[in-house]
N, C-alpha and C. Protein backbone atom coordinates (compact mmCIF):
# COMPACT_ATOMS: atom_id res chain seq x y z
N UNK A 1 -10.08 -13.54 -21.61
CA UNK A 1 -9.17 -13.05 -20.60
C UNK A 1 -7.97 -13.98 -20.47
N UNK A 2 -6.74 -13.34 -20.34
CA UNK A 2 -5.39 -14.34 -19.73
C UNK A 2 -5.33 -14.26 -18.66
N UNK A 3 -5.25 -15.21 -17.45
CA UNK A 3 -4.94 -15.22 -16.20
C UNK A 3 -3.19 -15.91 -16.33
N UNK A 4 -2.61 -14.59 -15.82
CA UNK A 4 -0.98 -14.65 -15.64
C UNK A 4 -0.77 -14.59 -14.37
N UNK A 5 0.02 -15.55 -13.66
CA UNK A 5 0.24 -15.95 -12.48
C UNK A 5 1.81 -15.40 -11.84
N UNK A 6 2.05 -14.47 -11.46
CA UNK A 6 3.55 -14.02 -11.34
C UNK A 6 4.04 -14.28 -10.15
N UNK A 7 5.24 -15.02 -9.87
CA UNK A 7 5.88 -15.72 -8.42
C UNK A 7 6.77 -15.79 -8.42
N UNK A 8 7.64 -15.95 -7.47
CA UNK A 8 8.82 -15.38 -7.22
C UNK A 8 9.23 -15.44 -5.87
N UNK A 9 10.78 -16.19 -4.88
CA UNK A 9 11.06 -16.40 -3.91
C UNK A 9 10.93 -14.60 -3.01
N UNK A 10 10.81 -14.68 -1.80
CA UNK A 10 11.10 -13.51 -0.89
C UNK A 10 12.28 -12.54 -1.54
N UNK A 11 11.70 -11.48 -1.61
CA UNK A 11 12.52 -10.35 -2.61
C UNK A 11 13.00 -10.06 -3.55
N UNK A 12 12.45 -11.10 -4.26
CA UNK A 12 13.47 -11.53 -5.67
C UNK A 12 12.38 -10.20 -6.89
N UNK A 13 11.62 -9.65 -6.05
CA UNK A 13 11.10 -8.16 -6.80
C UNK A 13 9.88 -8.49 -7.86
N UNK A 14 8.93 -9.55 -7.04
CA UNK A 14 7.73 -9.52 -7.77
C UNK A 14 6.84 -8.43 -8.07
N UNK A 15 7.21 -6.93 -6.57
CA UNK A 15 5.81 -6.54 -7.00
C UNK A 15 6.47 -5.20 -7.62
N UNK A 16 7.96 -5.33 -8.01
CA UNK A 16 8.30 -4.29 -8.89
C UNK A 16 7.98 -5.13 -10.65
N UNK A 17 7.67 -6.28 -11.07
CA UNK A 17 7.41 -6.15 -11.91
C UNK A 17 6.00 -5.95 -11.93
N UNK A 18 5.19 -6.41 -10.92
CA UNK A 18 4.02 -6.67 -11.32
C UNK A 18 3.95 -4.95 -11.55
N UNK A 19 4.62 -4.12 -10.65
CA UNK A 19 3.98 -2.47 -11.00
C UNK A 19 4.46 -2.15 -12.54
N UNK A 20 5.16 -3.02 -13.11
CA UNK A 20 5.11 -2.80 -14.40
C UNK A 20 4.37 -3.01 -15.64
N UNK A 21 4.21 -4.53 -15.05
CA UNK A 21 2.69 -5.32 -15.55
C UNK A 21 1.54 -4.09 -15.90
N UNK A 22 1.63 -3.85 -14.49
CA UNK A 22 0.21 -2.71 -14.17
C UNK A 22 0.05 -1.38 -15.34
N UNK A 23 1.98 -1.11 -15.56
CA UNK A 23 1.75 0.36 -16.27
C UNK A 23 1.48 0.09 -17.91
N UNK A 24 1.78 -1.09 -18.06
CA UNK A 24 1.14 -1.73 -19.46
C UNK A 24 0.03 -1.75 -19.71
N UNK A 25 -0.54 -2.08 -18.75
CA UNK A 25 -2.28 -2.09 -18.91
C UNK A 25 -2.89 -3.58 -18.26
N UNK A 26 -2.12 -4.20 -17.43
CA UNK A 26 -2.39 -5.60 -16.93
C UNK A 26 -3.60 -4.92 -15.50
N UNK A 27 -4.50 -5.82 -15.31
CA UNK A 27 -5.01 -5.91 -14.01
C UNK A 27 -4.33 -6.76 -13.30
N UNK A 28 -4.06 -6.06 -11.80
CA UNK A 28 -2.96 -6.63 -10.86
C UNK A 28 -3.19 -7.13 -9.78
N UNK A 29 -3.37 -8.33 -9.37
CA UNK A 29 -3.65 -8.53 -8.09
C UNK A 29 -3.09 -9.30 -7.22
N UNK A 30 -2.44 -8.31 -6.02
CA UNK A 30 -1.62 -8.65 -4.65
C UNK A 30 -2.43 -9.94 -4.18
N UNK A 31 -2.04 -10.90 -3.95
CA UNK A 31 -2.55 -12.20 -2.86
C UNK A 31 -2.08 -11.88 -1.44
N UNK A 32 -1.01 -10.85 -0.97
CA UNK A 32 -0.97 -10.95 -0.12
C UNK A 32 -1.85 -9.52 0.40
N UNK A 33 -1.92 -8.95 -0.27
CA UNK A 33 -3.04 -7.77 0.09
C UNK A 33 -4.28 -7.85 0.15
N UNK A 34 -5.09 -8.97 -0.35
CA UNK A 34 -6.15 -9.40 -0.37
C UNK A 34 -6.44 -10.45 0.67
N UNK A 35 -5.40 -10.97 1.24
CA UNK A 35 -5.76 -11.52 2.52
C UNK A 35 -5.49 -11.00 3.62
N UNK A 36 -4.38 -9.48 3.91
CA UNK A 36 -4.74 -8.53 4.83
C UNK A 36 -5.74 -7.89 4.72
N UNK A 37 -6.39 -7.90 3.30
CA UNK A 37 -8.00 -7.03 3.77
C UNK A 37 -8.97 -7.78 4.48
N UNK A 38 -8.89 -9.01 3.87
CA UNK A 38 -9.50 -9.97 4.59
C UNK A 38 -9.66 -9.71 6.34
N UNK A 39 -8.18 -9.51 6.71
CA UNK A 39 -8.00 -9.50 8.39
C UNK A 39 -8.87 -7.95 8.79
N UNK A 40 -8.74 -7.36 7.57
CA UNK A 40 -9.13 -5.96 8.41
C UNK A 40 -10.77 -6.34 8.05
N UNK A 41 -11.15 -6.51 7.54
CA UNK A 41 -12.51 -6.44 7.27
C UNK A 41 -13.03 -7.31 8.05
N UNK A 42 -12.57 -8.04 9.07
CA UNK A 42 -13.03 -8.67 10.56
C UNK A 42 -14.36 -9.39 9.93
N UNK A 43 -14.27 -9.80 8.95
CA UNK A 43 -15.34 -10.92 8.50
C UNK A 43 -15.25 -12.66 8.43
N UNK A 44 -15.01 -13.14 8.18
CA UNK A 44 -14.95 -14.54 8.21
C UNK A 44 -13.71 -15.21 8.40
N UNK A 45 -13.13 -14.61 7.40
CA UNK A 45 -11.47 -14.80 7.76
C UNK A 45 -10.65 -14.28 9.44
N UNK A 46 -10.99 -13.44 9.21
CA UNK A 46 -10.39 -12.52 10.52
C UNK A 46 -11.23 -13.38 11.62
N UNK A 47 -12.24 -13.92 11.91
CA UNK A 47 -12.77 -14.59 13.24
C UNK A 47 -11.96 -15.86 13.38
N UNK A 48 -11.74 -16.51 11.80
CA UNK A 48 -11.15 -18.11 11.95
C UNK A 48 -9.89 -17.51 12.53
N UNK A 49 -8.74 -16.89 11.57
CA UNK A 49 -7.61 -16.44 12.01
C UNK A 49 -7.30 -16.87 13.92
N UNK A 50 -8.38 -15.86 14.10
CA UNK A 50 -8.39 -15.39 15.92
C UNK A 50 -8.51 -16.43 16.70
N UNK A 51 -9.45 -17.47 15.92
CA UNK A 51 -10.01 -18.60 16.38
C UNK A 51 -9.13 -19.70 16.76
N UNK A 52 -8.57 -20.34 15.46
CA UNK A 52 -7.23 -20.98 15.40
C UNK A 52 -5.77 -20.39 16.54
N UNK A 53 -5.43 -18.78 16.09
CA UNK A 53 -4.22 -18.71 16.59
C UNK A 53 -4.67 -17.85 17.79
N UNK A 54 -5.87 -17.44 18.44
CA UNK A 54 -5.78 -16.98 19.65
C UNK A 54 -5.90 -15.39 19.30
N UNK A 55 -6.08 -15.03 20.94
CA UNK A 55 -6.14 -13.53 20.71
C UNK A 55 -4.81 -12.70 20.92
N UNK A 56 -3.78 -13.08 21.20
CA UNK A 56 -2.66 -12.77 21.56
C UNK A 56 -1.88 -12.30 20.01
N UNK A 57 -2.57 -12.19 18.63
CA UNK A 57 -2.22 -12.25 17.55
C UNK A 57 -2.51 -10.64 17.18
N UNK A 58 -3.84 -10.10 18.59
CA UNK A 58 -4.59 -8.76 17.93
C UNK A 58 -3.64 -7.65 18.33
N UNK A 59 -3.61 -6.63 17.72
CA UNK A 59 -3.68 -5.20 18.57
C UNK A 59 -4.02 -4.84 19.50
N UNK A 60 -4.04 -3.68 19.87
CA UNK A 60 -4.38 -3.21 20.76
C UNK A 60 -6.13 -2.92 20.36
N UNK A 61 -5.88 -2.26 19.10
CA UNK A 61 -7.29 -1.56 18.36
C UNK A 61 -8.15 -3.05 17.83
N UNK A 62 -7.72 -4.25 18.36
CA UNK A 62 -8.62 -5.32 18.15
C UNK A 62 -7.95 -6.18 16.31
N UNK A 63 -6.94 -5.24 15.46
CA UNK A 63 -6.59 -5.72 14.40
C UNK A 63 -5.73 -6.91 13.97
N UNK A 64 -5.43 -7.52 13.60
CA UNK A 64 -4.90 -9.18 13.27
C UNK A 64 -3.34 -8.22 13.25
N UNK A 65 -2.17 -8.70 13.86
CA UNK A 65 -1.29 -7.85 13.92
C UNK A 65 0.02 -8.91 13.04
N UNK A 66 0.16 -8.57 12.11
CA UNK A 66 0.71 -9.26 11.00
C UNK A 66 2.54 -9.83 11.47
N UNK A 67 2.57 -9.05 12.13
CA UNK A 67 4.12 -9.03 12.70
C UNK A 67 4.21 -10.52 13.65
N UNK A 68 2.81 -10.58 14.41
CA UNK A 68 2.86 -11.08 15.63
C UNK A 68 2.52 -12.58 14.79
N UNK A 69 1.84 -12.61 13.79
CA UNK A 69 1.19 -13.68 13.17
C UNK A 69 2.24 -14.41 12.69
N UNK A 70 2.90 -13.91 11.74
CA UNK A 70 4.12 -14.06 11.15
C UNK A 70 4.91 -15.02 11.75
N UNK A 71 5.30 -14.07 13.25
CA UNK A 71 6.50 -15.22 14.08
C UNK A 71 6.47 -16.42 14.45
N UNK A 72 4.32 -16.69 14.60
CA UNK A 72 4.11 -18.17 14.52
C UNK A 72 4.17 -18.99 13.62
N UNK A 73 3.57 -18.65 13.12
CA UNK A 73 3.35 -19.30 11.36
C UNK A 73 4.42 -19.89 10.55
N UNK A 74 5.86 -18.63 10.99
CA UNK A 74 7.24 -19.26 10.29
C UNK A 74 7.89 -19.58 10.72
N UNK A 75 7.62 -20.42 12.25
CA UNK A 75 8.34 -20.89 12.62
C UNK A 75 8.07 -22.25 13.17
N UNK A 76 6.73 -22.75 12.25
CA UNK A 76 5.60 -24.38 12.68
C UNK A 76 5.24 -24.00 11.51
N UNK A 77 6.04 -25.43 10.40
CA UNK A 77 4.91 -25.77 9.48
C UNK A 77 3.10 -26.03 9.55
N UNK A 78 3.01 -26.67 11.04
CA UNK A 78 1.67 -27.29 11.20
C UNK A 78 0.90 -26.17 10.87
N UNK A 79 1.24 -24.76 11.86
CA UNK A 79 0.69 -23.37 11.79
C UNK A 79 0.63 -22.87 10.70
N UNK A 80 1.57 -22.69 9.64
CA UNK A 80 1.58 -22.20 8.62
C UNK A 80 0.60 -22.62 7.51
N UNK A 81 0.62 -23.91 7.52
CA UNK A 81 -0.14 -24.62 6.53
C UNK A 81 -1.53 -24.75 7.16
N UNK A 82 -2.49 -24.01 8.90
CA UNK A 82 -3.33 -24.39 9.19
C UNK A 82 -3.91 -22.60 8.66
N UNK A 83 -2.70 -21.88 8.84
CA UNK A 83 -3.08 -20.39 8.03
C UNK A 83 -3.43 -20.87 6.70
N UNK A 84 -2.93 -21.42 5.87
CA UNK A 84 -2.78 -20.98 4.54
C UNK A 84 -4.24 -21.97 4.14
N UNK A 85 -5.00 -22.92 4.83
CA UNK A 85 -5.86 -23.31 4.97
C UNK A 85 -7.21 -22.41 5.00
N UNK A 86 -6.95 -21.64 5.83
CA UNK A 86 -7.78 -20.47 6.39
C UNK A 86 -8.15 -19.13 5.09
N UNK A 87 -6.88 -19.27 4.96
CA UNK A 87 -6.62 -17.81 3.90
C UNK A 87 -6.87 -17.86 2.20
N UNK A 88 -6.49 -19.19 1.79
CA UNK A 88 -6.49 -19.43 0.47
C UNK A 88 -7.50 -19.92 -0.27
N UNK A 89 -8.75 -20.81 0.39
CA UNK A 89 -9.87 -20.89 0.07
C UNK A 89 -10.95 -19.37 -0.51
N UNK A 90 -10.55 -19.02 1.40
CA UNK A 90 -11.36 -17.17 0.43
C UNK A 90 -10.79 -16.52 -0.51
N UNK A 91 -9.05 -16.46 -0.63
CA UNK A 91 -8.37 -15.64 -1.47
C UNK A 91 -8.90 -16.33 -3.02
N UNK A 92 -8.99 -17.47 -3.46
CA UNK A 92 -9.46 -17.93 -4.50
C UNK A 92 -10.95 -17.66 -4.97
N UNK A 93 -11.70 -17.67 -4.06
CA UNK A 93 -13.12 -16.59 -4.22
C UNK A 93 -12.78 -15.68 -4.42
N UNK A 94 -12.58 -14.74 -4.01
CA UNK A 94 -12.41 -13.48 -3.90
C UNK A 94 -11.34 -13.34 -5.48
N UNK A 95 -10.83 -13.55 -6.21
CA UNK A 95 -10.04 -14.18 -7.26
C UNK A 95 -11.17 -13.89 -8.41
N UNK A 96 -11.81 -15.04 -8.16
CA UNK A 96 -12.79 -15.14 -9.44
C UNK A 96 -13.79 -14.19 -9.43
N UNK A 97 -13.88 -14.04 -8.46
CA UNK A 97 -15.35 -12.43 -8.01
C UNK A 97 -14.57 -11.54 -8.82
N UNK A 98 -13.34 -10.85 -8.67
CA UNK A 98 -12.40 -10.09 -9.14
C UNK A 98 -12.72 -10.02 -10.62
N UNK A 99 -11.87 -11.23 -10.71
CA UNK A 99 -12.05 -11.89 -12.69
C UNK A 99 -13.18 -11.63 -13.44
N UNK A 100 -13.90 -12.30 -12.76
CA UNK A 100 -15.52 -12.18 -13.37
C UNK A 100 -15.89 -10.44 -14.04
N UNK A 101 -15.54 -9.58 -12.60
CA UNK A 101 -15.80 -7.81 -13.58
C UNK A 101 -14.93 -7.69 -14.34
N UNK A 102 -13.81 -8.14 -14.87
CA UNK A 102 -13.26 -7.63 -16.24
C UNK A 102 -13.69 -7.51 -17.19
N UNK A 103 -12.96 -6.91 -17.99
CA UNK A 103 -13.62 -7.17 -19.65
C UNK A 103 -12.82 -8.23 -20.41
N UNK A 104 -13.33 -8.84 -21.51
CA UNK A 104 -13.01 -10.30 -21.94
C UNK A 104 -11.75 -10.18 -22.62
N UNK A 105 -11.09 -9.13 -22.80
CA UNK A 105 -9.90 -8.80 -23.57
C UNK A 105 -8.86 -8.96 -22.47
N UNK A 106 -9.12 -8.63 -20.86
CA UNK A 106 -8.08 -8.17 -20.05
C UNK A 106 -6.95 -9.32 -19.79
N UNK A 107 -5.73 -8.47 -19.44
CA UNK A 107 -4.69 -9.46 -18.88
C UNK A 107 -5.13 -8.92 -17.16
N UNK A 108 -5.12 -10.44 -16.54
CA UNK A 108 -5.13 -10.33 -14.84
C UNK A 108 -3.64 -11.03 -14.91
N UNK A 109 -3.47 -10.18 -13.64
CA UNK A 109 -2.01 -10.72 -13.20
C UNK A 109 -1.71 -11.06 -11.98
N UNK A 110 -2.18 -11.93 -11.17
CA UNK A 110 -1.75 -12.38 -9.76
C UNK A 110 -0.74 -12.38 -9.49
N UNK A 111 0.23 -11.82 -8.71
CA UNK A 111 1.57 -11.74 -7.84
C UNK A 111 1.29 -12.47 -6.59
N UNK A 112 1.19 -13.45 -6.26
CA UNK A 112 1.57 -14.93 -5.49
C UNK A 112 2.52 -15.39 -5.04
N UNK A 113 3.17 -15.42 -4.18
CA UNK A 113 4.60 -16.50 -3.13
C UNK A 113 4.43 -18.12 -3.68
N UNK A 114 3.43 -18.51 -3.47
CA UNK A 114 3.50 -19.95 -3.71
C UNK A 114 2.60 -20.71 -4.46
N UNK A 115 2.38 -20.13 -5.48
CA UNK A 115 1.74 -20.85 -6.78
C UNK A 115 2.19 -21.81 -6.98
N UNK A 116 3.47 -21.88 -7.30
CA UNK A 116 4.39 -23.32 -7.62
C UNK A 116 4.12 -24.52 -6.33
N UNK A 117 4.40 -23.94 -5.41
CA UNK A 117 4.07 -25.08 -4.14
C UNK A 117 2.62 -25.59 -3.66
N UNK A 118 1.78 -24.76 -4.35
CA UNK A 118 0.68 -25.11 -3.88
C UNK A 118 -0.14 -25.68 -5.13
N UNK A 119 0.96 -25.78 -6.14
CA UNK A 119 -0.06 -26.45 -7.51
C UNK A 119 -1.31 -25.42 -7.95
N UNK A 120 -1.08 -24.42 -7.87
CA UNK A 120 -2.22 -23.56 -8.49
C UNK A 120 -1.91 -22.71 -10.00
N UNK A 121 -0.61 -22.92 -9.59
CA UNK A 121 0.49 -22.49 -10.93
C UNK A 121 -0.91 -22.98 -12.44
N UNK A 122 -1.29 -24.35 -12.35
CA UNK A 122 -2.40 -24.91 -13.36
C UNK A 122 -3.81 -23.89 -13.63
N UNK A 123 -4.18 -23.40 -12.88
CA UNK A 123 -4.98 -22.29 -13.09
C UNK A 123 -4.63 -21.07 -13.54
N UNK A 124 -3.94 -20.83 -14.05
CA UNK A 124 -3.25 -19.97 -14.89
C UNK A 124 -2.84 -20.48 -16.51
N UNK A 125 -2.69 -19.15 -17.27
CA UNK A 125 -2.92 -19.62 -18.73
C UNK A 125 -1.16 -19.60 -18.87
N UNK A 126 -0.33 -18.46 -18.09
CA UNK A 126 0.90 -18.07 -18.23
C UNK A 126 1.24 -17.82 -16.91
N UNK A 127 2.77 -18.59 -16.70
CA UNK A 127 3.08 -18.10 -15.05
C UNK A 127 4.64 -17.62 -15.61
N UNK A 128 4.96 -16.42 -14.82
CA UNK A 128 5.81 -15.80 -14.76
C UNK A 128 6.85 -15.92 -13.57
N UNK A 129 7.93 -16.42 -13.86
CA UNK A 129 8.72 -16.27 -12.40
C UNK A 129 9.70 -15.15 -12.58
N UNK A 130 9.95 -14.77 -11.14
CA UNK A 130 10.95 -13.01 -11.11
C UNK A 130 11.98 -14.10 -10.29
N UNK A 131 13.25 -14.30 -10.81
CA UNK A 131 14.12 -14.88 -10.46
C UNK A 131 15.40 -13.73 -9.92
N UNK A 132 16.15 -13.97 -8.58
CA UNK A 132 16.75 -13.53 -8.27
C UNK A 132 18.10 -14.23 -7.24
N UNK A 133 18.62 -14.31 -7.29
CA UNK A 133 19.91 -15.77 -6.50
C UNK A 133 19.95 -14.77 -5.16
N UNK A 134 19.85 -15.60 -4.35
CA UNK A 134 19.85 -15.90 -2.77
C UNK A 134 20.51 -14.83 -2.40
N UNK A 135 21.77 -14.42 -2.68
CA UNK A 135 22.39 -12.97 -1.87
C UNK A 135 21.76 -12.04 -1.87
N UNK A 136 21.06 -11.77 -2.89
CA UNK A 136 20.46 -10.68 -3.70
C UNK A 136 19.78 -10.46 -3.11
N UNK A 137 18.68 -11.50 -3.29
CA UNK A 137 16.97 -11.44 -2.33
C UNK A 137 17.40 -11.17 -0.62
N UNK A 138 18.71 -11.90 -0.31
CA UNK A 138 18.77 -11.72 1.70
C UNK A 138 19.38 -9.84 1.59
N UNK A 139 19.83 -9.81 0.66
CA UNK A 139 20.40 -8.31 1.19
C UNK A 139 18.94 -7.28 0.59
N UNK A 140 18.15 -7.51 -0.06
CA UNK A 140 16.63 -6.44 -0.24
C UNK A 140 16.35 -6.95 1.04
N UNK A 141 15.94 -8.05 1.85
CA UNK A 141 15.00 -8.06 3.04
C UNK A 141 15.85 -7.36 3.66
N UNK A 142 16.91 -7.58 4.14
CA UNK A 142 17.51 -7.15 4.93
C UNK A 142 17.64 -4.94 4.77
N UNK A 143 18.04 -5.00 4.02
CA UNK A 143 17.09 -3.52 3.46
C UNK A 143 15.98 -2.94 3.78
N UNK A 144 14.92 -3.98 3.92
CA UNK A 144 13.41 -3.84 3.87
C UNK A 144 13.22 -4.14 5.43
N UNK A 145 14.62 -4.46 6.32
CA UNK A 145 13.94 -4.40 7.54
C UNK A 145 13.90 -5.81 8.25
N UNK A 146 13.90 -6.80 7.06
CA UNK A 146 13.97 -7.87 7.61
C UNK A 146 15.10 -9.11 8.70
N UNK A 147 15.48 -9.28 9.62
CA UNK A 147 16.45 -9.93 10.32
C UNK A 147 17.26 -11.22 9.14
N UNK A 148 18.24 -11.48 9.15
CA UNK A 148 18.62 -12.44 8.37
C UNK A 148 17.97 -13.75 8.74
N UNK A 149 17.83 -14.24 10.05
CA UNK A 149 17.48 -15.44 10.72
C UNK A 149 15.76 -15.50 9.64
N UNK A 150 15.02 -14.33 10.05
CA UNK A 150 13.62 -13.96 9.38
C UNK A 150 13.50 -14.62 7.49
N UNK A 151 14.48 -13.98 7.31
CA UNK A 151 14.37 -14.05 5.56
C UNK A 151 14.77 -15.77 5.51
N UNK A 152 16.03 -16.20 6.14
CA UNK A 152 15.88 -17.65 6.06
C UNK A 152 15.28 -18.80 6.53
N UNK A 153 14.56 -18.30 7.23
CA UNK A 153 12.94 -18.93 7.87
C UNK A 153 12.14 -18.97 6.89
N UNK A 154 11.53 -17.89 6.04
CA UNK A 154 10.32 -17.59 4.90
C UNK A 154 11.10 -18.00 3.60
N UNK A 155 12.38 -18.03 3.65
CA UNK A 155 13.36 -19.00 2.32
C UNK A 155 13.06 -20.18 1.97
N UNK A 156 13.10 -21.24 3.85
CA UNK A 156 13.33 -22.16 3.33
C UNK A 156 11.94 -22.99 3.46
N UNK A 157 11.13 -22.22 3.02
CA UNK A 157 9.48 -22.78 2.97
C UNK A 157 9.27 -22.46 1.54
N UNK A 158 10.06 -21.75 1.12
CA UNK A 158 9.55 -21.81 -0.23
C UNK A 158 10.36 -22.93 -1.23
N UNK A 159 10.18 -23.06 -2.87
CA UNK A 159 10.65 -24.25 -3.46
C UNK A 159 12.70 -22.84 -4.18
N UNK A 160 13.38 -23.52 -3.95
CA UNK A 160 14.45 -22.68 -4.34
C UNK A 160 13.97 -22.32 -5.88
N UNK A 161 14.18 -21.07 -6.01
CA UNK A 161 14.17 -20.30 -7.42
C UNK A 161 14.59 -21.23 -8.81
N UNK A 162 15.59 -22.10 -8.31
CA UNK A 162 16.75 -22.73 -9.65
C UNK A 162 15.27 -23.84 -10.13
N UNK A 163 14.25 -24.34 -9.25
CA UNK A 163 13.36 -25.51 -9.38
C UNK A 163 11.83 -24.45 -10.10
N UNK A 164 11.61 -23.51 -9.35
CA UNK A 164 10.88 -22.85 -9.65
C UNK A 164 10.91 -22.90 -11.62
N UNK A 165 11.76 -21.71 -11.47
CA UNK A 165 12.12 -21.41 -13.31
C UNK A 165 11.81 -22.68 -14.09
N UNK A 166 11.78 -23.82 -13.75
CA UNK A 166 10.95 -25.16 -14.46
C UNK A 166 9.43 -25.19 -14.74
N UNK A 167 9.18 -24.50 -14.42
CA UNK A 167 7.33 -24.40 -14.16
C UNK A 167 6.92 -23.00 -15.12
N UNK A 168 8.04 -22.45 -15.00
CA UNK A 168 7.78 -21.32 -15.92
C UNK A 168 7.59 -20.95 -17.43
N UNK A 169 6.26 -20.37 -17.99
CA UNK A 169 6.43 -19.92 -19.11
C UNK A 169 7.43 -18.98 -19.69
N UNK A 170 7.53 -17.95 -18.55
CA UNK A 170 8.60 -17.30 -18.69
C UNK A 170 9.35 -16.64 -17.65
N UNK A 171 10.54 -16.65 -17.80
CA UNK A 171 11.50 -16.07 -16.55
C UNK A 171 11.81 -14.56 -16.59
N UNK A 172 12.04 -14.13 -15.49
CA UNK A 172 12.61 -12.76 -15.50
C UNK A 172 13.67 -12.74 -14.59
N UNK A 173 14.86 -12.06 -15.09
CA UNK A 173 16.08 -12.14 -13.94
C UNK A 173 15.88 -10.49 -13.62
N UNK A 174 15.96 -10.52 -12.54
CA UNK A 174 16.24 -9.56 -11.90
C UNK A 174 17.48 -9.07 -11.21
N UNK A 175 18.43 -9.40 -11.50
CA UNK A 175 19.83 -9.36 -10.56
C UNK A 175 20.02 -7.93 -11.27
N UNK A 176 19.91 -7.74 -12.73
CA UNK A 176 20.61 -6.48 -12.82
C UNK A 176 19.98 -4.86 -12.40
N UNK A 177 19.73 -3.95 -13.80
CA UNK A 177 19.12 -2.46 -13.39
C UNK A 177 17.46 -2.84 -13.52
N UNK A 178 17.27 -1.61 -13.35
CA UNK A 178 15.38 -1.84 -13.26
C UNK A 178 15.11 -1.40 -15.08
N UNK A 179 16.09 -1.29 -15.55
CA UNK A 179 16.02 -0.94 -16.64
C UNK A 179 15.63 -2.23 -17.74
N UNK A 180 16.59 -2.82 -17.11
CA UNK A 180 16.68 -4.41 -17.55
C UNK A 180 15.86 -4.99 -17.63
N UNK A 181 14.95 -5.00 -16.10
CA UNK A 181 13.78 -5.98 -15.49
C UNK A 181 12.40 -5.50 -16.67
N UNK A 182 12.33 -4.28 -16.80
CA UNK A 182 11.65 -3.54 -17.79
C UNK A 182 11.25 -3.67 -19.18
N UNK A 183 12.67 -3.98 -19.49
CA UNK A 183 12.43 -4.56 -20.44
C UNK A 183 12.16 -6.05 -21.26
N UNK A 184 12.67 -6.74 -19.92
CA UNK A 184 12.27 -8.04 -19.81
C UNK A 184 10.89 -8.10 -20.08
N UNK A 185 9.81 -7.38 -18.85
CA UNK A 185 8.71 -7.40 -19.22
C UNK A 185 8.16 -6.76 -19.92
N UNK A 186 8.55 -6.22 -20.45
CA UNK A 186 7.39 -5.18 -22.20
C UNK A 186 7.72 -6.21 -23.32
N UNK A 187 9.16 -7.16 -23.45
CA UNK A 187 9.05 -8.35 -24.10
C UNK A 187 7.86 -9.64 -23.66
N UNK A 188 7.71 -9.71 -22.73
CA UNK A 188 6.90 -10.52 -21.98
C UNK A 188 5.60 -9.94 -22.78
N UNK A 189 5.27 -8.72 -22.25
CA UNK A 189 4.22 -8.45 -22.61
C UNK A 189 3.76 -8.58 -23.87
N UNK A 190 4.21 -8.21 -24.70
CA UNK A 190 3.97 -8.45 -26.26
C UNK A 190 3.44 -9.83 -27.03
N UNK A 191 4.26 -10.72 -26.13
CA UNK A 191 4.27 -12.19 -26.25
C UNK A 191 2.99 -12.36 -26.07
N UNK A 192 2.58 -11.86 -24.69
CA UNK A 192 1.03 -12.65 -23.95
C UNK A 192 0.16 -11.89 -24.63
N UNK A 193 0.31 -10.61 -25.33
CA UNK A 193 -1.11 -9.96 -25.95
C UNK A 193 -1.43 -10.37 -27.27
N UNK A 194 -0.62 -11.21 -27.83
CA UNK A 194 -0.21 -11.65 -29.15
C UNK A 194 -1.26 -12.93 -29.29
């Protein structure tokens, strides 16, 4: 099996490649979707969560309310890093549980925020960065809903893109068409099945 690690600053369009990854034939897996299941599945994670940041974080319907979590977390390193404490231990189980049912031929492809910052980038055989320059990425959040103040809060926790692309086996720019990005990765791909 190749474990390919794909990362990439806030909007810079990781999980449009990874859906490309996917139509190749890669197994794909969201890190950040696997630790909202976590919250919904009110199992171990979801009690610490509540535990740590209080109940003022839930719904109404009792659910970890991601919006509300968010505003703490990015705005106190202490918080953020006492989440990512919480969250990344299980997400790495839950990882290899994953891995383990493949078949020995497969490409896995993790789509990850902070591989590079958290040194996990090394557990991976190939890391992929989706590179995109700062206007670019603030005008998709901002698209997507996000406040400008918001996107440069979750910016400047991450490592800037220009440092990133150093760590990388391989880069992908994304500034231009999706046509482009596309073909970036079916070159990519060829490389890693090779």
């Amino acid at each position: 099996m190749i474990k390919v690690g794909l990362t990439g600053n806030i909007c810079s369009g990781k999980s449009t490649v990874a859906s490309i990854f996917r139509d190749l034939g890669a197994f794909v897996f969201d890190a950040d979707k696997i630790i909202h299941r976590f919250y919904q599945e009110r199992g171990p994670v979801y009690e610490r969560v509540v535990e740590v940041f209080g109940k003022e974080i839930l719904s109404q319907d009792g659910s970890i309310d991601r919006k509300k979590l968010a505003q703490i977390v990015f705005r106190d390193k202490q918080k953020l890093k006492a989440l990512e404490e919480i969250t990344h231990k299980a997400l790495y189980e839950k990882l290899e549980e994953l891995f383990s049912s493949l078949p020995n031929d497969a490409v896995a492809v993790v789509e990850a925020s902070l591989i590079i910052e958290k040194g996990t980038y090394k557990n991976y055989d190939k890391v992929v960065v989706v590179y995109a320059p700062y206007e670019l990425c603030l005008k998709r959040c901002k698209d997507k809903g996000f406040s400008e103040e918001d996107f440069k809060r979750r910016w400047s926790l991450q490592m800037p893109p220009e440092e990133k692309v150093r760590f990388a086996d391989f880069v992908i720019d994304n500034s231009r068409s999706l046509e482009e990005t596309r073909r970036q990765v079916m070159e990519i791909w060829s490389r890693i099945k090779k």
